[in-house]
PDB file of N, CA and C in Angstrom:
ATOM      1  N   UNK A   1     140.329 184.231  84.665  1.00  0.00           N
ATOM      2  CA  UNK A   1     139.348 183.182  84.517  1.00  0.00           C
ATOM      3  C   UNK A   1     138.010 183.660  85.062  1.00  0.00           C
ATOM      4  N   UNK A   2     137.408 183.673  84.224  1.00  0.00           N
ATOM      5  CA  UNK A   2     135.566 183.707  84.653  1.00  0.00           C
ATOM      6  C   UNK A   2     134.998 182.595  85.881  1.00  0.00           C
ATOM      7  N   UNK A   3     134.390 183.668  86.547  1.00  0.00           N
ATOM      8  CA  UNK A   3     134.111 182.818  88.354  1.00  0.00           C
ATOM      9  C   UNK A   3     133.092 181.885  87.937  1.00  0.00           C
ATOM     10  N   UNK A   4     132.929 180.443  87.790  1.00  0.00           N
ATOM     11  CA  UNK A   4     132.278 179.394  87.325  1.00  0.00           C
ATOM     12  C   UNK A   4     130.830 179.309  88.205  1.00  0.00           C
ATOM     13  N   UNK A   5     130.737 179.453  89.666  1.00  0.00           N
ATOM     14  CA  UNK A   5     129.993 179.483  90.534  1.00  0.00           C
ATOM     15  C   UNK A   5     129.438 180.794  90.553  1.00  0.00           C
ATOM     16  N   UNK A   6     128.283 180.816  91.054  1.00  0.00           N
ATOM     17  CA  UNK A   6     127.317 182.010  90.934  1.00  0.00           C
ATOM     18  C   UNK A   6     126.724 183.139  92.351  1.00  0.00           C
ATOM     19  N   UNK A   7     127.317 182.151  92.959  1.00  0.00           N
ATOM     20  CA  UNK A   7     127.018 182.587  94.505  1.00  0.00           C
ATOM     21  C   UNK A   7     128.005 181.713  95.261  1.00  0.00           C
ATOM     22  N   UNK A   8     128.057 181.934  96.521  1.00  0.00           N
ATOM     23  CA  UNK A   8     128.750 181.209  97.955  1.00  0.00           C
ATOM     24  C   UNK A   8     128.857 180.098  98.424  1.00  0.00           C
ATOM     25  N   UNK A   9     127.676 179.715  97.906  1.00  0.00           N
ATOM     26  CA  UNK A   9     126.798 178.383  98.037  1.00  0.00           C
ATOM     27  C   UNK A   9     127.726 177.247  97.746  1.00  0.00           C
ATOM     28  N   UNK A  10     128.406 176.397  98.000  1.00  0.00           N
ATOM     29  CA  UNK A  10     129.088 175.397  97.331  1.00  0.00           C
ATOM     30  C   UNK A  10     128.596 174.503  96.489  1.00  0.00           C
ATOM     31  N   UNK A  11     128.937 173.789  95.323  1.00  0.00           N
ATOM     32  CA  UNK A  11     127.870 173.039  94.872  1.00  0.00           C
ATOM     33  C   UNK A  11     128.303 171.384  95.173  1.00  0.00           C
ATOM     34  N   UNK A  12     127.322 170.711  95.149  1.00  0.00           N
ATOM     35  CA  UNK A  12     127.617 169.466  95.749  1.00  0.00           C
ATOM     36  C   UNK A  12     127.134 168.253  94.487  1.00  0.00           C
ATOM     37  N   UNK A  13     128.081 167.460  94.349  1.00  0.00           N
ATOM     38  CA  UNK A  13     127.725 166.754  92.939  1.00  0.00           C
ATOM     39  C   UNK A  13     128.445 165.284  93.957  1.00  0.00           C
ATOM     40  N   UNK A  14     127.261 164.554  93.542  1.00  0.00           N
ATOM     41  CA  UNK A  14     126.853 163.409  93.627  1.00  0.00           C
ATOM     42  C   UNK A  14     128.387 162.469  92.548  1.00  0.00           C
ATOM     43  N   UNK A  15     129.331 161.767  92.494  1.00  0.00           N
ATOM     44  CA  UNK A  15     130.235 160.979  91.501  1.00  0.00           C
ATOM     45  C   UNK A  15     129.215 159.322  91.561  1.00  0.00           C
ATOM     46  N   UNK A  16     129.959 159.052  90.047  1.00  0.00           N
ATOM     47  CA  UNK A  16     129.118 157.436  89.930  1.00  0.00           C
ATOM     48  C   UNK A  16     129.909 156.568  90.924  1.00  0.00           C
ATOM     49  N   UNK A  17     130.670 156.720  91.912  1.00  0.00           N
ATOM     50  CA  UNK A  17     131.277 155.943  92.643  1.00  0.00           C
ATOM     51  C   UNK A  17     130.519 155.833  93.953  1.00  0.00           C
ATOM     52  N   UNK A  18     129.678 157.056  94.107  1.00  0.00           N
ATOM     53  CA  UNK A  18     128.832 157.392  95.113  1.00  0.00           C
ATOM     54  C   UNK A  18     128.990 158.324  96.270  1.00  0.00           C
ATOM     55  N   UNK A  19     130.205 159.159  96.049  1.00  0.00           N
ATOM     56  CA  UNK A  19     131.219 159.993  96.752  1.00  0.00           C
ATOM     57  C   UNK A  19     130.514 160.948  96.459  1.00  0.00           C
ATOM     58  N   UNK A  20     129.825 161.687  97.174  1.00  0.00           N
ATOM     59  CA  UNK A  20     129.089 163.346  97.751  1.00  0.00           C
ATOM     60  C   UNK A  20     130.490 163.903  97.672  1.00  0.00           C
ATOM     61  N   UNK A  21     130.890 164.968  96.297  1.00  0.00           N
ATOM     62  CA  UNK A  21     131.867 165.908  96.941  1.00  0.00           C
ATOM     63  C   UNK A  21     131.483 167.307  96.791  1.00  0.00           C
ATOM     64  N   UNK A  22     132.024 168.645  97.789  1.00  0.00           N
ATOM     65  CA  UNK A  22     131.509 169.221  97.500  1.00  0.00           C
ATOM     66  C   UNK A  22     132.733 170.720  97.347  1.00  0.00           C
ATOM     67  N   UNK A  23     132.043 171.122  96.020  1.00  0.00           N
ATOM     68  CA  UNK A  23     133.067 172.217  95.455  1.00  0.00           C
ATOM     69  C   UNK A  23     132.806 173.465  96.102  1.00  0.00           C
ATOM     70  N   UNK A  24     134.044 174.281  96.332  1.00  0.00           N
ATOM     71  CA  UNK A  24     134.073 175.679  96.866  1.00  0.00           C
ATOM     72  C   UNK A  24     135.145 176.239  95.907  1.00  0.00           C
ATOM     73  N   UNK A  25     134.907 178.113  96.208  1.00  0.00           N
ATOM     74  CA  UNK A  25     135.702 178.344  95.482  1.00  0.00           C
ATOM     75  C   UNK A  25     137.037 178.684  96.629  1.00  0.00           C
ATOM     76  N   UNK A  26     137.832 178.830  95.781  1.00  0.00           N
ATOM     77  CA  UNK A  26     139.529 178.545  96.268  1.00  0.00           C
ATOM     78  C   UNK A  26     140.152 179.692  96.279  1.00  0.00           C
ATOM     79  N   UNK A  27     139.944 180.892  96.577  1.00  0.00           N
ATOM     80  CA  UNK A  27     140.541 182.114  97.079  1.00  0.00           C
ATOM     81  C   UNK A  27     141.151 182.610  95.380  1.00  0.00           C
ATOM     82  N   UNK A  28     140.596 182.411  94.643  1.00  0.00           N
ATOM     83  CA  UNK A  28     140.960 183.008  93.027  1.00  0.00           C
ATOM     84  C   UNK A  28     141.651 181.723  92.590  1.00  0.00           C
ATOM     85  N   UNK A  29     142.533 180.353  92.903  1.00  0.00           N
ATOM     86  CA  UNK A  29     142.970 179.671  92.735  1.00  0.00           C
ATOM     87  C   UNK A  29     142.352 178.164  91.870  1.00  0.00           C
ATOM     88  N   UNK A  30     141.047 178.216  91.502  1.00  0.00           N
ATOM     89  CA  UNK A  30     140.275 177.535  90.992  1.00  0.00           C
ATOM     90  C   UNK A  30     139.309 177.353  92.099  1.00  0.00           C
ATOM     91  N   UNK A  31     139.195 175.497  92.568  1.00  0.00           N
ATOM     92  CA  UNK A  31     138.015 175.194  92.576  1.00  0.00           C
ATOM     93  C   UNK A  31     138.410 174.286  93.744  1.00  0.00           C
ATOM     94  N   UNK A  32     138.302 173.896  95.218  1.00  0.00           N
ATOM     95  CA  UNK A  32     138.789 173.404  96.043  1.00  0.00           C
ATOM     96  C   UNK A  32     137.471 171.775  95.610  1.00  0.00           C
ATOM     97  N   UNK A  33     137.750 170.718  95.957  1.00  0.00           N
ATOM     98  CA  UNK A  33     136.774 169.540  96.188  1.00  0.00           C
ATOM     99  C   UNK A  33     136.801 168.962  97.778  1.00  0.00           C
ATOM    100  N   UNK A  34     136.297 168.634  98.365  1.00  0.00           N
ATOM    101  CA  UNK A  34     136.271 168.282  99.608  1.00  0.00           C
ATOM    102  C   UNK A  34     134.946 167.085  99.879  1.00  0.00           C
ATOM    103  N   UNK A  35     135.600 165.763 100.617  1.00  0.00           N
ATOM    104  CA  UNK A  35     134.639 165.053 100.678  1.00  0.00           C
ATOM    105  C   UNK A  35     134.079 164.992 102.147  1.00  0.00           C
ATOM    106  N   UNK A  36     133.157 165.995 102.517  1.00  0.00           N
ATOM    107  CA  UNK A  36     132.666 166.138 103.480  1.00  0.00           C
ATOM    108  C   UNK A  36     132.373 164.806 104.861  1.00  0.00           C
ATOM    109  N   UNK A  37     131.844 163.587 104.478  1.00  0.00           N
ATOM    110  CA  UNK A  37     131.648 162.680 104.753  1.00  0.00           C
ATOM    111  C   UNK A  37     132.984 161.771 105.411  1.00  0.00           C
ATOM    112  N   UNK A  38     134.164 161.675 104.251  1.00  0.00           N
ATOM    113  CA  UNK A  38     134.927 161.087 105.366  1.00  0.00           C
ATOM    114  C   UNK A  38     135.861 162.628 105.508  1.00  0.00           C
ATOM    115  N   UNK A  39     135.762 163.790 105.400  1.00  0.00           N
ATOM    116  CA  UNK A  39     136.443 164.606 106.260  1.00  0.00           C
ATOM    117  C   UNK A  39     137.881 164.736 105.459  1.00  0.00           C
ATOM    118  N   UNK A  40     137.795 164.609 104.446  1.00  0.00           N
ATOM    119  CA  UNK A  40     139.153 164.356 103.018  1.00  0.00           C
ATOM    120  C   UNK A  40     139.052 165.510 102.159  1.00  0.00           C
ATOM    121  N   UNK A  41     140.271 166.939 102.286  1.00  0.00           N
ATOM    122  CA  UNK A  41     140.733 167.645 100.968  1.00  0.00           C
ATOM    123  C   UNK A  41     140.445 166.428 100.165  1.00  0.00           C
ATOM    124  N   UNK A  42     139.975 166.936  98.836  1.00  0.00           N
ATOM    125  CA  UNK A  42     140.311 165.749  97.570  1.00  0.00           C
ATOM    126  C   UNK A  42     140.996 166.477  96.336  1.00  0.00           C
ATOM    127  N   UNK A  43     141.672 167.621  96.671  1.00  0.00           N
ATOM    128  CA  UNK A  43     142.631 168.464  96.083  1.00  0.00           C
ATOM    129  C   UNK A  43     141.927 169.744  94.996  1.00  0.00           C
ATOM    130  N   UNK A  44     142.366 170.182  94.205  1.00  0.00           N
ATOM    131  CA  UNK A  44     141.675 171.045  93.354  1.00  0.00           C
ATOM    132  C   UNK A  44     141.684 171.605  91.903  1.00  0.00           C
ATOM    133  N   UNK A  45     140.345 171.940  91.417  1.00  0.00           N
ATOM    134  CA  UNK A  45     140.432 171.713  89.825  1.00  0.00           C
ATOM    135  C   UNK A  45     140.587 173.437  89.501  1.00  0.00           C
ATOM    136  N   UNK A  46     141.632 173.307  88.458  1.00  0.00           N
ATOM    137  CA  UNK A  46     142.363 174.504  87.542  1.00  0.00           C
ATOM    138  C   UNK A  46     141.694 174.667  86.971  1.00  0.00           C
ATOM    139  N   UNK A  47     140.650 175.966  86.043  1.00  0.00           N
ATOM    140  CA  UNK A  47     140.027 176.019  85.283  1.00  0.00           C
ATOM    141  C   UNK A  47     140.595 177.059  84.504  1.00  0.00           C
ATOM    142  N   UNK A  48     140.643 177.077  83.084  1.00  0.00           N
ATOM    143  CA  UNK A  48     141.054 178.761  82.651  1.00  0.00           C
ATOM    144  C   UNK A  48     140.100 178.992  81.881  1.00  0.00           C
ATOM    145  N   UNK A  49     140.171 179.958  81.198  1.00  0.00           N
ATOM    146  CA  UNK A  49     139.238 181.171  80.129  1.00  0.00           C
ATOM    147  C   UNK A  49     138.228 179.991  79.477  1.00  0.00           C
ATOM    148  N   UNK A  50     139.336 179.255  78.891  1.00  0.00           N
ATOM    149  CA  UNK A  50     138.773 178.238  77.485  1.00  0.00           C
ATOM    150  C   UNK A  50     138.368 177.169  78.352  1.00  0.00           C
ATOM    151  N   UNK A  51     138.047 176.919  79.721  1.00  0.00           N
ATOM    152  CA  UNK A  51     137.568 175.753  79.739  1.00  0.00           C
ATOM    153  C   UNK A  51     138.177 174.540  80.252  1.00  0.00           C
ATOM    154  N   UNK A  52     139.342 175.102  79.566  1.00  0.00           N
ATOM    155  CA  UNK A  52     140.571 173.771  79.632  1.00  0.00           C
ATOM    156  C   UNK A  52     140.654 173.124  81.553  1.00  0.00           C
ATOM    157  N   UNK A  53     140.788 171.947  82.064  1.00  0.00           N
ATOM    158  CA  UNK A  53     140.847 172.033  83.530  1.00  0.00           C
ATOM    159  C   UNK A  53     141.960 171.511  83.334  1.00  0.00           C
ATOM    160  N   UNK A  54     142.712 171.485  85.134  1.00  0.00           N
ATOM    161  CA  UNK A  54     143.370 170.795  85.659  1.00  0.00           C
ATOM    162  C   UNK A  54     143.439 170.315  86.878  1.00  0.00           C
ATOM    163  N   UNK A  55     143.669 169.062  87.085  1.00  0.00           N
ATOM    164  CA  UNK A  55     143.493 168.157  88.635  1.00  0.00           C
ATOM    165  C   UNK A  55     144.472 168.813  89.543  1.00  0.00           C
ATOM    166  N   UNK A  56     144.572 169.441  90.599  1.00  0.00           N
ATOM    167  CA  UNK A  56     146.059 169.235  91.745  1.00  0.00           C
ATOM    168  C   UNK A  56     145.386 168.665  92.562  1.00  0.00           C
ATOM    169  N   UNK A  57     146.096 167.547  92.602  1.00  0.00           N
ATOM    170  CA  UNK A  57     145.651 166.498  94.167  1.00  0.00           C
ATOM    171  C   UNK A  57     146.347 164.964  93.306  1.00  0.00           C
ATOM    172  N   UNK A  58     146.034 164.622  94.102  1.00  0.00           N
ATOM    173  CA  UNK A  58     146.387 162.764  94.328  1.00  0.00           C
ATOM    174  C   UNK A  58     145.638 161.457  94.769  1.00  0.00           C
ATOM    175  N   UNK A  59     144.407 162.353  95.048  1.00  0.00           N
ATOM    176  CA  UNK A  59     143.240 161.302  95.888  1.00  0.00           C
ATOM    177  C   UNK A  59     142.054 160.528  94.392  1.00  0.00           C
ATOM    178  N   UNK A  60     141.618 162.039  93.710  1.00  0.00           N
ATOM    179  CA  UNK A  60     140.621 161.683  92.747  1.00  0.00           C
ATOM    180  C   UNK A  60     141.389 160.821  91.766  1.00  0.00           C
ATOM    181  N   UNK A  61     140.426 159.848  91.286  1.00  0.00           N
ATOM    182  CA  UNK A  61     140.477 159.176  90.045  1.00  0.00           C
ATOM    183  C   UNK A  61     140.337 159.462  88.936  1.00  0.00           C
ATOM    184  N   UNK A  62     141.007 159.489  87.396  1.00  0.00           N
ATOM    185  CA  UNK A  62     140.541 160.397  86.195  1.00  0.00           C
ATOM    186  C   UNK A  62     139.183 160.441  86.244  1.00  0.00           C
ATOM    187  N   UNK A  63     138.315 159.634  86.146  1.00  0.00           N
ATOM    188  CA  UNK A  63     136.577 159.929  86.188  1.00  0.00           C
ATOM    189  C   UNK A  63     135.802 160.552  87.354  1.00  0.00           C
ATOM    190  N   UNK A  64     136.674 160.797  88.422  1.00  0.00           N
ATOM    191  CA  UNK A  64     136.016 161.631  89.414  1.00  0.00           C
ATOM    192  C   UNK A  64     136.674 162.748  89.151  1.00  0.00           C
ATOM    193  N   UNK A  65     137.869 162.630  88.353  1.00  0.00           N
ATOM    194  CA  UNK A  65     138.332 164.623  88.474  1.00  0.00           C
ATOM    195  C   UNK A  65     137.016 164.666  87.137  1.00  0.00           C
ATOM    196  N   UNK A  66     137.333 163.867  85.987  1.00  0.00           N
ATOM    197  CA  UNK A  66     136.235 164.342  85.083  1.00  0.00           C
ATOM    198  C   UNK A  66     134.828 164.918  85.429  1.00  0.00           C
ATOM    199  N   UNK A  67     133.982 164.026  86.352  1.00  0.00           N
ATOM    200  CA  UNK A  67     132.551 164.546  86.540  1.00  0.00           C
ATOM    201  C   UNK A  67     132.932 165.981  87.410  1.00  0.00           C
ATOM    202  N   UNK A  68     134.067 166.116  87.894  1.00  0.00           N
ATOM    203  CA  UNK A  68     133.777 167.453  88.519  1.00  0.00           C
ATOM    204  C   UNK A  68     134.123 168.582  88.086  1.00  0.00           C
ATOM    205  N   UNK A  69     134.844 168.300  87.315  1.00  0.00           N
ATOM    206  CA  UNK A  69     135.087 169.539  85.847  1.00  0.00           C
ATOM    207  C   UNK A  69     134.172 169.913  85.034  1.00  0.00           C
ATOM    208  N   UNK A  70     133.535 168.618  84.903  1.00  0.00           N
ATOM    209  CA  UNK A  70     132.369 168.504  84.006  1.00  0.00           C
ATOM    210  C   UNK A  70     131.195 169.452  84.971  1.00  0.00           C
ATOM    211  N   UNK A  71     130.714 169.185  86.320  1.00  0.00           N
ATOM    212  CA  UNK A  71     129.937 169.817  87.196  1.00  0.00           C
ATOM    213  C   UNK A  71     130.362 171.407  87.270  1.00  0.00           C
ATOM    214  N   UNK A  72     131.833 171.653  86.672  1.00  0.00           N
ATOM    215  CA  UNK A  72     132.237 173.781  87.288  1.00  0.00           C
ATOM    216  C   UNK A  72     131.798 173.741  85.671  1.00  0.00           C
ATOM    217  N   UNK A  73     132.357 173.304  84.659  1.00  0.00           N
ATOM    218  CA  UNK A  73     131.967 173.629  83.196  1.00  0.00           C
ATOM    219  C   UNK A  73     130.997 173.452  82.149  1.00  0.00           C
ATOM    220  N   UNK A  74     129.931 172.762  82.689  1.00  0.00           N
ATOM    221  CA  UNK A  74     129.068 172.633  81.989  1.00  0.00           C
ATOM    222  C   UNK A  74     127.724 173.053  82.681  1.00  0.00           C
ATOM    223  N   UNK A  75     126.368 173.455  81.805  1.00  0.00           N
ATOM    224  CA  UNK A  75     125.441 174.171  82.346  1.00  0.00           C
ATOM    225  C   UNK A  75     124.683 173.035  82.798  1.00  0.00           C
ATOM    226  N   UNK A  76     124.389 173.680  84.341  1.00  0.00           N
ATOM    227  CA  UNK A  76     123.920 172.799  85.041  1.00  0.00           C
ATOM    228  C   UNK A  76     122.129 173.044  85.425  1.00  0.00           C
ATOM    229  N   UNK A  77     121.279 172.349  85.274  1.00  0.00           N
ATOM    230  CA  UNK A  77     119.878 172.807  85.428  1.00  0.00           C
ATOM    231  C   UNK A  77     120.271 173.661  86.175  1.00  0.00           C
ATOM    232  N   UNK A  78     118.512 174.988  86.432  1.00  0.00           N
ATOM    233  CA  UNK A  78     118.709 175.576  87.686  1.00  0.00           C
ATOM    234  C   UNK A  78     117.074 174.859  87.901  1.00  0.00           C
ATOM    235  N   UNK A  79     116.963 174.350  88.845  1.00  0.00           N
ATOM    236  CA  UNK A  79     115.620 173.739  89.696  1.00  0.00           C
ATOM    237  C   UNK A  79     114.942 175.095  90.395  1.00  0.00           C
ATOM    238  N   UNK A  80     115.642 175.840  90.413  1.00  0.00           N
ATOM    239  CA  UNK A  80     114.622 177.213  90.813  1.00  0.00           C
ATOM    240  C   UNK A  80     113.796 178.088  89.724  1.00  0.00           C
ATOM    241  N   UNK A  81     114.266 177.475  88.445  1.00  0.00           N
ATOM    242  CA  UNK A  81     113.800 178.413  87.392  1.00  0.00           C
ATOM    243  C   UNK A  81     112.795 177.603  86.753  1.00  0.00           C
ATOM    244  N   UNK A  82     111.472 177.766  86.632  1.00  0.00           N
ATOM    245  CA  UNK A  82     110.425 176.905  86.085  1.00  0.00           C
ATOM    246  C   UNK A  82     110.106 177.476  84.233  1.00  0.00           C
ATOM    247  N   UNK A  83     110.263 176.430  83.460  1.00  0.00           N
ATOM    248  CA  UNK A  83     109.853 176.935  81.960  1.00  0.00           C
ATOM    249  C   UNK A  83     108.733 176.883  81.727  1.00  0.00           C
ATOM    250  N   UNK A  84     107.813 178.021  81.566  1.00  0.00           N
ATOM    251  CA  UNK A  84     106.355 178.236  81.102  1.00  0.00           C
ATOM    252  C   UNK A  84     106.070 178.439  80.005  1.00  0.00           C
ATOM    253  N   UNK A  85     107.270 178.148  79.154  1.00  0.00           N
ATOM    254  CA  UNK A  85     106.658 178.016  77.672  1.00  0.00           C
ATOM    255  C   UNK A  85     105.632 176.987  77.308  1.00  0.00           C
ATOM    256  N   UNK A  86     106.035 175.567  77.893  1.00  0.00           N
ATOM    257  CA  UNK A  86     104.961 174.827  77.508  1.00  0.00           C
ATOM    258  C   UNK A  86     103.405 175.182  77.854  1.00  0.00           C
ATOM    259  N   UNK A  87     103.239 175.862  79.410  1.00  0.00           N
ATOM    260  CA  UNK A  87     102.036 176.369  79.709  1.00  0.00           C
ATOM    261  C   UNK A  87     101.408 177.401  79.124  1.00  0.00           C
ATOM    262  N   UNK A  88     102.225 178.220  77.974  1.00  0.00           N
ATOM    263  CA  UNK A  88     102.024 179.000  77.280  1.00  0.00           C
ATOM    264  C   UNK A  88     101.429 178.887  76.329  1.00  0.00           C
ATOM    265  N   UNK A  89     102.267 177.993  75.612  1.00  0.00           N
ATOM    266  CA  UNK A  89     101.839 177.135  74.451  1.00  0.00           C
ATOM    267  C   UNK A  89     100.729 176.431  74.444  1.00  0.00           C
ATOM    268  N   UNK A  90      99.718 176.040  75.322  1.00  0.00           N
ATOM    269  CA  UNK A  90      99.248 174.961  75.598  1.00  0.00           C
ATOM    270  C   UNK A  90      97.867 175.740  75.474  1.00  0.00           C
ATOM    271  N   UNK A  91      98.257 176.967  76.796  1.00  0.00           N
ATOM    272  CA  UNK A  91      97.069 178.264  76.676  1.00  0.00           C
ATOM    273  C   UNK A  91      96.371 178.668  75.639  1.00  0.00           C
ATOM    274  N   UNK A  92      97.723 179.058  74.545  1.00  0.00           N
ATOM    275  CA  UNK A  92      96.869 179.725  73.216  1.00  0.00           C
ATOM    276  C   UNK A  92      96.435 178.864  72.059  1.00  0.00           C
ATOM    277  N   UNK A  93      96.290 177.643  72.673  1.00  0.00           N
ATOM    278  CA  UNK A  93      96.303 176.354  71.388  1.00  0.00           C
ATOM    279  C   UNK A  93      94.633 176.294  71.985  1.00  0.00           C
ATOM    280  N   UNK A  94      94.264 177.207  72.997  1.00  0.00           N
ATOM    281  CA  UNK A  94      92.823 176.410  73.912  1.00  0.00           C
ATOM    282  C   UNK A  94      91.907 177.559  73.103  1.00  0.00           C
TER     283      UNK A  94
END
């Protein structure tokens, strides 16, 4: 399985329930979740090649394992990377 995370950094995704959880990676084993706040494993998501996930745990709800599958598998802004095409565009139109 292709390493989903890009660095060390854990990433921390906000759920619509309002639960801060925050993902690490899991010693080659997928994707650990942990809710920092009340101090709760919240078990961990299986990812393979294709994408496909899977929940191990007992705590998350189908729509909280969803947004966090959704958070390792889908492209997530990067806020460090600024697009200057529009300033580009804008330049040679002057």
């Amino acid at each position: 399985m292709e390493d989903l995370m890009f660095d060390d950094i854990p990433k921390a995704v906000k759920l619509n329930t309002g639960r801060w959880v925050h993902i690490y990676r899991n010693n080659g084993e997928g994707y650990r979740a942990y809710d920092a706040v009340a101090e709760l494993e919240l078990g961990r998501i299986l990812v393979d090649d294709r994408e496909h996930w899977i929940y191990d745990g007992d705590v998350l709800n189908v729509e909280e394992q969803e947004e966090i599958a959704e958070a390792l598998t889908k492209p997530q802004p990067d806020t460090n990377v600024i697009d200057w095409s529009a300033f580009h565009e804008k330049k040679d139109r002057s």
